[in-house]
Protein backbone atom coordinates (compact mmCIF):
# COMPACT_ATOMS: atom_id res chain seq x y z
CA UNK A 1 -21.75 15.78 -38.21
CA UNK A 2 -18.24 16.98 -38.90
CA UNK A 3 -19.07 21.43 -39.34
CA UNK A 4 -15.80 21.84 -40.66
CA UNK A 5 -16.46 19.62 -43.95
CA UNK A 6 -19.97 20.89 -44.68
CA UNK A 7 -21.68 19.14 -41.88
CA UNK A 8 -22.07 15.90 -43.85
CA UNK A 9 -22.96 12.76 -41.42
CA UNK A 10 -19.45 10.91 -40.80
CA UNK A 11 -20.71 8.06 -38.83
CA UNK A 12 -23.47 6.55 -37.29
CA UNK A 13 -24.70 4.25 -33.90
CA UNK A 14 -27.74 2.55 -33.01
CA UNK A 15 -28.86 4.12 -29.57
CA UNK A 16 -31.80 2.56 -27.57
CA UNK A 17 -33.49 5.27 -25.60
CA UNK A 18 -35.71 2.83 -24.10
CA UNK A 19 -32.97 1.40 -22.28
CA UNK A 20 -32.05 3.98 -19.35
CA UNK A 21 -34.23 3.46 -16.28
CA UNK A 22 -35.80 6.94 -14.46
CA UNK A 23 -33.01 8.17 -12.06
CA UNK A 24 -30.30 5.96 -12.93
CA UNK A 25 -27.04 6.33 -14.64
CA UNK A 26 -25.87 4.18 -17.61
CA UNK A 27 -23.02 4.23 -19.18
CA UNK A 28 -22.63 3.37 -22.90
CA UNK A 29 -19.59 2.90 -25.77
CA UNK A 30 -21.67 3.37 -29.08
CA UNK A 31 -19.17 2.26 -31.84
CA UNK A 32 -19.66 3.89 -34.64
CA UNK A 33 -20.04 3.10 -38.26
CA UNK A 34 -19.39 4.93 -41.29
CA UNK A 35 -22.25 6.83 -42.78
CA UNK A 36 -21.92 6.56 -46.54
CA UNK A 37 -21.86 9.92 -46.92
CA UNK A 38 -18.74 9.81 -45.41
CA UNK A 39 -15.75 10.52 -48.36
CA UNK A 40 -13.16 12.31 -46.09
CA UNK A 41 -12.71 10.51 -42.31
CA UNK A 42 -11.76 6.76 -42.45
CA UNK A 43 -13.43 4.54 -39.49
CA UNK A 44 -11.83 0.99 -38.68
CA UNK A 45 -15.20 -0.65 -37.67
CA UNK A 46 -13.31 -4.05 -37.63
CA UNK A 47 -11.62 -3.64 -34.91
CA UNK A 48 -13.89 -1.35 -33.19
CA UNK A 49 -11.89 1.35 -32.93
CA UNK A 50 -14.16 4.23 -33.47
CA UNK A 51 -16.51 5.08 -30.63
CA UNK A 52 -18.32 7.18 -28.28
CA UNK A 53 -18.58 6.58 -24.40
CA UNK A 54 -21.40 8.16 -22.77
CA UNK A 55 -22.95 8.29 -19.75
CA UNK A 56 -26.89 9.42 -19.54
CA UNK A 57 -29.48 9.37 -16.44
CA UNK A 58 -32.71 8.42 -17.16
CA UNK A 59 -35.20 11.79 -16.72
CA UNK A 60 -38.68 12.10 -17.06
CA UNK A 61 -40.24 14.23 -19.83
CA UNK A 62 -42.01 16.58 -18.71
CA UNK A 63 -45.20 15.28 -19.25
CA UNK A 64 -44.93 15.18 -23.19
CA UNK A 65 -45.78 11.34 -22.89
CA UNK A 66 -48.54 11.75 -20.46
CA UNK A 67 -50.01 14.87 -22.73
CA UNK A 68 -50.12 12.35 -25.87
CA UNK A 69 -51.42 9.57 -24.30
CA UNK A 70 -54.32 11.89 -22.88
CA UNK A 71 -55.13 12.63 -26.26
CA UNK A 72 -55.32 9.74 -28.15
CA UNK A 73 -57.43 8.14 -24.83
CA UNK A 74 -59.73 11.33 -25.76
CA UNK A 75 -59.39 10.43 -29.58
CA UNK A 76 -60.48 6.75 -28.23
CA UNK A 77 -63.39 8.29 -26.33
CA UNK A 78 -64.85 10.06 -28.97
CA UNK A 79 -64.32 7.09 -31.76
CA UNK A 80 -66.23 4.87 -29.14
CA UNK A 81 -69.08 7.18 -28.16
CA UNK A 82 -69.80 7.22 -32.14
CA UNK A 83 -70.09 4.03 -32.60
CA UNK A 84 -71.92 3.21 -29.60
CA UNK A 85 -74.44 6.42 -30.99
CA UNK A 86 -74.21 4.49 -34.40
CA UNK A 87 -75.07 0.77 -32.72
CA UNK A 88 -78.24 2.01 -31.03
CA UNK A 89 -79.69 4.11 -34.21
């Protein structure tokens, strides 16, 4: 988001977070393309010449996966003990 021209979106990349392993580093050149809001900066996505390079290490998250997946097992739990209640009625 460009501030200086109202914070419109100028551009775009597809980004696969999924792709960065725990504890390694990974470096990346996301090529960008131009969002169509987009009326003032000019990308040449032909020739590729409009891009980020990054480098990310994969971290863990602080037990935000582990705390959803604990409650949709509980969620499970609770949908099976009904019906197991329901089954024997």
């Amino acid at each position: 988001m460009d501030r200086s021209k109202g914070g419109t979106h100028i551009g775009e990349v597809e980004f696969d977070m999924g792709d960065f392993i725990y504890g390694e580093y990974k470096y990346r050149t996301l090529y960008l393309k131009k969002s169509s809001s987009n009326s003032v900066i000019d990308f040449d996505e032909e020739n590729q010449q409009t891009y980020l390079e990054i480098g990310l290490k994969g971290t863990r998250q602080d037990g935000l996966v582990q705390k959803r997946m604990s409650e949709i097992k509980k969620q499970m739990d609770s949908s099976i003990k009904d019906i197991l209640k329901n089954s024997l009625n």
